[in-house]
C-alpha atoms as a PDB file:
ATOM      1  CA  UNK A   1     -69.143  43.158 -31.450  1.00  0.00           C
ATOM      2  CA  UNK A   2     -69.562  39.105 -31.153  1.00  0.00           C
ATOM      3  CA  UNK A   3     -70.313  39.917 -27.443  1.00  0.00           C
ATOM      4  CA  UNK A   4     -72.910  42.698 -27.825  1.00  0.00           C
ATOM      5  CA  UNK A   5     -74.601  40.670 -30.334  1.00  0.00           C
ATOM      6  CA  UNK A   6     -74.885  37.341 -28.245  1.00  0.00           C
ATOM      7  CA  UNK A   7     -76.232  39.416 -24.932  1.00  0.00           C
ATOM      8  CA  UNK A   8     -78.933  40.888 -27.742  1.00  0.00           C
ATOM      9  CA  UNK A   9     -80.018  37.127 -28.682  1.00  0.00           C
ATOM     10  CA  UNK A  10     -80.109  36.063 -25.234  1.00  0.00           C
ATOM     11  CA  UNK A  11     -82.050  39.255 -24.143  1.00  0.00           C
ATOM     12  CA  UNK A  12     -84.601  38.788 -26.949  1.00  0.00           C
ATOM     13  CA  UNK A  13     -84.434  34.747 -26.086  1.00  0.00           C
ATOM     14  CA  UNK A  14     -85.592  35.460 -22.411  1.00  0.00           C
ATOM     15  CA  UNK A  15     -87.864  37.903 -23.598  1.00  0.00           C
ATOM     16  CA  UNK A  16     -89.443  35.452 -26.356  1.00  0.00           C
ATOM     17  CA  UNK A  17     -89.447  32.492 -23.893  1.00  0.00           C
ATOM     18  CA  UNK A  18     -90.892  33.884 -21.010  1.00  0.00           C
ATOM     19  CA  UNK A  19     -93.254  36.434 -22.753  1.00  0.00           C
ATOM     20  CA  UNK A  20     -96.504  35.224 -21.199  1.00  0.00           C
ATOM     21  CA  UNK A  21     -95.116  35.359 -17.696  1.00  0.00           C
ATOM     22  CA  UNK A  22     -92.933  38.643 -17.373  1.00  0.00           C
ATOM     23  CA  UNK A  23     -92.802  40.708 -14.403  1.00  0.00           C
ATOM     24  CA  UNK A  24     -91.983  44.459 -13.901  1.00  0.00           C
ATOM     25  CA  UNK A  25     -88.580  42.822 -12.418  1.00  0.00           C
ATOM     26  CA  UNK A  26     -87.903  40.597 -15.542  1.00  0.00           C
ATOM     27  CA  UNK A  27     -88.639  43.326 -17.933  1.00  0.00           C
ATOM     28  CA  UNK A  28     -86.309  45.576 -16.181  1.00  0.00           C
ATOM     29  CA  UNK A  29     -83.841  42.960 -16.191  1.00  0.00           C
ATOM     30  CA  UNK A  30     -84.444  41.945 -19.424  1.00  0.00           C
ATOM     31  CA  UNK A  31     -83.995  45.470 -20.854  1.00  0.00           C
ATOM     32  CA  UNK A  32     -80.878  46.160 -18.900  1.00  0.00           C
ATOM     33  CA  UNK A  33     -79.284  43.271 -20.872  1.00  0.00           C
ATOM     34  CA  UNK A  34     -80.498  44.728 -24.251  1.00  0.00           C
ATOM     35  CA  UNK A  35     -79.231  47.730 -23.259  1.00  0.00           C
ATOM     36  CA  UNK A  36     -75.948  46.479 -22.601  1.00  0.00           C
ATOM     37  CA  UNK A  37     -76.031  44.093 -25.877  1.00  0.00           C
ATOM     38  CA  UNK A  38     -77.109  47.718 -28.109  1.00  0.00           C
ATOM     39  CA  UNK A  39     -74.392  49.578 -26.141  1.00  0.00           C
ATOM     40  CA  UNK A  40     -71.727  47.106 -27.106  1.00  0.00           C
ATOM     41  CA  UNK A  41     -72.788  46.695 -30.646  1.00  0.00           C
ATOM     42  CA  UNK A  42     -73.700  49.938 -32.073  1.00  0.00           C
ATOM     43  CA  UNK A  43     -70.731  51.775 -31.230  1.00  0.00           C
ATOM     44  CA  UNK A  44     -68.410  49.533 -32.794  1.00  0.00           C
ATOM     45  CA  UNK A  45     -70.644  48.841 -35.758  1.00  0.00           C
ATOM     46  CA  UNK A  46     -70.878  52.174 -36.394  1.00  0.00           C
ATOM     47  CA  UNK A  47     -66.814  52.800 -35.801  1.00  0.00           C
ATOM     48  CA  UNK A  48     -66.085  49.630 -38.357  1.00  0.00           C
ATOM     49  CA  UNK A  49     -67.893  51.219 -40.942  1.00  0.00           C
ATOM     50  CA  UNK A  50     -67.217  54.249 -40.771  1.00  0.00           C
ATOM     51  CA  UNK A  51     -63.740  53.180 -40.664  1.00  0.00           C
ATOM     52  CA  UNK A  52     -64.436  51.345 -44.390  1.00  0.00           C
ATOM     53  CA  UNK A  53     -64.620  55.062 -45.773  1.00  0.00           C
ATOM     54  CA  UNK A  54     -62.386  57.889 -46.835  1.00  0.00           C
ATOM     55  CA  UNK A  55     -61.807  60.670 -43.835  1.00  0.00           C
ATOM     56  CA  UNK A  56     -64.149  63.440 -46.111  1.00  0.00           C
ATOM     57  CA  UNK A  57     -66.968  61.073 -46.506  1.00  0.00           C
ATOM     58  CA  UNK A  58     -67.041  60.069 -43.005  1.00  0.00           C
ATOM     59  CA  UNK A  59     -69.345  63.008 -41.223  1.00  0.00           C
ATOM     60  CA  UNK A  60     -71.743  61.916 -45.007  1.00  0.00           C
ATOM     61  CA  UNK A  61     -71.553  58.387 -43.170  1.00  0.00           C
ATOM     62  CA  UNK A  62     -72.483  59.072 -39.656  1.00  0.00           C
ATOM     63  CA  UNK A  63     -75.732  61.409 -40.902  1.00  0.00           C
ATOM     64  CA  UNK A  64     -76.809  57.994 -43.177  1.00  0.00           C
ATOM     65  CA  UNK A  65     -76.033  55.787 -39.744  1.00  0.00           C
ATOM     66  CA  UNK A  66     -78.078  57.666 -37.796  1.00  0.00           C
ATOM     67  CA  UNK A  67     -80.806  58.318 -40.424  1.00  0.00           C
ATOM     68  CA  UNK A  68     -80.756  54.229 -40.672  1.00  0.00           C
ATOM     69  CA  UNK A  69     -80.893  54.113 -36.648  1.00  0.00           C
ATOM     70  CA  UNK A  70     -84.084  56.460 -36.858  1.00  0.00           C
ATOM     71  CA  UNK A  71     -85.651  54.822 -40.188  1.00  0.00           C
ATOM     72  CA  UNK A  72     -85.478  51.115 -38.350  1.00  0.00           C
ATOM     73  CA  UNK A  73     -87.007  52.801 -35.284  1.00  0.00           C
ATOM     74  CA  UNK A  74     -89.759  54.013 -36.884  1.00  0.00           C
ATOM     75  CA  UNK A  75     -90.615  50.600 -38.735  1.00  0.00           C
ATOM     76  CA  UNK A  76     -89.496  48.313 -35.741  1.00  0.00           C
ATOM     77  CA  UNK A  77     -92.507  50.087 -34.046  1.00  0.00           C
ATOM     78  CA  UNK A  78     -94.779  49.655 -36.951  1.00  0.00           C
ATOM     79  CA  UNK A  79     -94.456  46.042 -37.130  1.00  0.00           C
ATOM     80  CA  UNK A  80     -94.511  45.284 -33.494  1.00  0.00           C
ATOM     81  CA  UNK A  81     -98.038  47.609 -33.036  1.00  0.00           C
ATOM     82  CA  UNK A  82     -99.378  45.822 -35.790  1.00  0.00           C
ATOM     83  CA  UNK A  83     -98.151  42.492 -34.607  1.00  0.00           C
ATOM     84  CA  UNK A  84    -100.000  43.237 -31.451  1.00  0.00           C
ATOM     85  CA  UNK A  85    -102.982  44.502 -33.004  1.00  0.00           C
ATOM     86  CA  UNK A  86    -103.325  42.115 -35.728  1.00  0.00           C
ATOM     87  CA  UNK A  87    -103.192  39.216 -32.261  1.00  0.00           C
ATOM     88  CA  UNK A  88    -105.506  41.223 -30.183  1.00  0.00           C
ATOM     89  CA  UNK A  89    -108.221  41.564 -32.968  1.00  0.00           C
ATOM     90  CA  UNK A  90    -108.036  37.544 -33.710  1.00  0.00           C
ATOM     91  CA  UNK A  91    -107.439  35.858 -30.105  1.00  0.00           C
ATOM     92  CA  UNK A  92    -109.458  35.297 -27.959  1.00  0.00           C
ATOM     93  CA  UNK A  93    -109.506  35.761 -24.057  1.00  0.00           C
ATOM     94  CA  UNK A  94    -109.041  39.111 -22.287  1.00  0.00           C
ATOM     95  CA  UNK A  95    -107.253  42.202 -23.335  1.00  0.00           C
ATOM     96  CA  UNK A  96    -104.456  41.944 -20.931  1.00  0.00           C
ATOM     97  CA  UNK A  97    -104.077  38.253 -22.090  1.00  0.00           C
ATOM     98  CA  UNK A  98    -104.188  39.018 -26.494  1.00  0.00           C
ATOM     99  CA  UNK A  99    -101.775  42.018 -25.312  1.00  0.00           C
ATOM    100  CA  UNK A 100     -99.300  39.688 -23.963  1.00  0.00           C
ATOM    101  CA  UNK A 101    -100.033  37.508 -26.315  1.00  0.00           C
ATOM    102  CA  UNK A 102     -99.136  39.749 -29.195  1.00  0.00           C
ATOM    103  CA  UNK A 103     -96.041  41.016 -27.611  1.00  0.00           C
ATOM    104  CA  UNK A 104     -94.337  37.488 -27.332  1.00  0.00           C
ATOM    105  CA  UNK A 105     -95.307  37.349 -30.958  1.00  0.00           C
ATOM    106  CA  UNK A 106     -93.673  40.455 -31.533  1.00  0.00           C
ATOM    107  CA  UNK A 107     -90.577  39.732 -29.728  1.00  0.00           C
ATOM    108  CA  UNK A 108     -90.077  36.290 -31.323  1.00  0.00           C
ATOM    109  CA  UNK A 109     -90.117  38.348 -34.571  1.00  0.00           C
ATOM    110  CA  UNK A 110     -87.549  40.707 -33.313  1.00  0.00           C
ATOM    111  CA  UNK A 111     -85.224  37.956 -32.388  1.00  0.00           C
ATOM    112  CA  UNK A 112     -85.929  36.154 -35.189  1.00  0.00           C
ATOM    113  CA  UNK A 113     -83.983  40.025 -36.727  1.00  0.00           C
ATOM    114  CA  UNK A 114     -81.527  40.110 -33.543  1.00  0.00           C
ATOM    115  CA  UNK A 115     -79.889  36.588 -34.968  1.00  0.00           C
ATOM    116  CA  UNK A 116     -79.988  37.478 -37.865  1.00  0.00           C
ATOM    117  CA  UNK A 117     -77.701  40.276 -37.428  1.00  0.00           C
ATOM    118  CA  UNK A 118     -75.587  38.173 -35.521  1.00  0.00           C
ATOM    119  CA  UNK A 119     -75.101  35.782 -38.161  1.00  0.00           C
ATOM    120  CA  UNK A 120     -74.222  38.742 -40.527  1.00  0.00           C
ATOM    121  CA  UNK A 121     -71.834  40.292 -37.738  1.00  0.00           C
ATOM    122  CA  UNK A 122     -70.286  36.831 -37.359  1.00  0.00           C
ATOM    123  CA  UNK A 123     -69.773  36.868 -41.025  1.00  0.00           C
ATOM    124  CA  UNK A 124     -68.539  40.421 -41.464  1.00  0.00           C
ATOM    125  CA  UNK A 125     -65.851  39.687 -38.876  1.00  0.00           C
ATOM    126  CA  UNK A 126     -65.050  36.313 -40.492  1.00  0.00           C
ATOM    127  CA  UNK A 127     -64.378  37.992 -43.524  1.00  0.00           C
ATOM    128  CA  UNK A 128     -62.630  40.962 -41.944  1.00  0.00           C
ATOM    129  CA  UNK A 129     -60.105  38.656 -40.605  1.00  0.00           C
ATOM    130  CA  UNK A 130     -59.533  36.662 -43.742  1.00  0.00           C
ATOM    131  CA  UNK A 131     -58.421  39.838 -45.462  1.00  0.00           C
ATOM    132  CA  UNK A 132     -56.467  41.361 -43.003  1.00  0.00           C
ATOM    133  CA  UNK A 133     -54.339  37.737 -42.933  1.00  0.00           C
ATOM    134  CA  UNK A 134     -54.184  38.308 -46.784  1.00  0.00           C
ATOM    135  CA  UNK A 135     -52.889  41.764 -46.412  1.00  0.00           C
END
């Protein structure tokens, strides 16, 4: 999980740090490497905790996980359009240029979130470890 979680911060790093000056090539590249960070960490997140629950509650636990997945969706792309219009409507320059603009804001928000959650995977691990040495 450590490993999906550090390709997501350095995805969302590039992505942050080079906002202004992405080409279709980056972005491509750039999403591959999220991709491959999501693919590595869902799965497993979603396997640990459903793991944390008894075998008859576990279908109840995959409907909330993938009500979650679909809920976060939903407002990721709320506050990322409103990022970028709340930039476009106060910067100045063209368009194309308070577009980028807003989307580098956006995606310095989002891995502001993606280290987060690897701080709080880090943690959950830590903590998985220390009781499976007590057990």
């Amino acid at each position: 999980m450590l490993t999906g979680s550090t390709i997501l911060v350095i995805a969302m790093a590039l992505f942050t740090i080079l906002g202004m000056r992405l080409s279709g090539g980056l972005i491509l590249g750039f999403i591959f490497l999220l991709m491959v960070g999501i693919g590595l960490t869902m799965g497993n997140t979603m396997t640990s905790g459903l793991q944390q629950l008894d075998l008859s509650q576990q279908a109840d636990g995959n409907a909330v996980f993938n009500t979650m997945q679909q809920f976060a969706g939903a407002i990721g792309t709320s506050v990322v359009s409103a990022v970028i219009t709340l930039v476009q409507a106060q910067a100045t320059g063209t368009t194309a240029h308070r577009t980028a603009l807003g989307s580098t804001m956006a995606l310095g928000i989002l891995f502001v979130l993606v280290l987060i959650e690897l701080v709080v995977i880090a943690r959950a691990m830590k903590a998985r470890r220390h009781q499976t040495a007590q057990n």
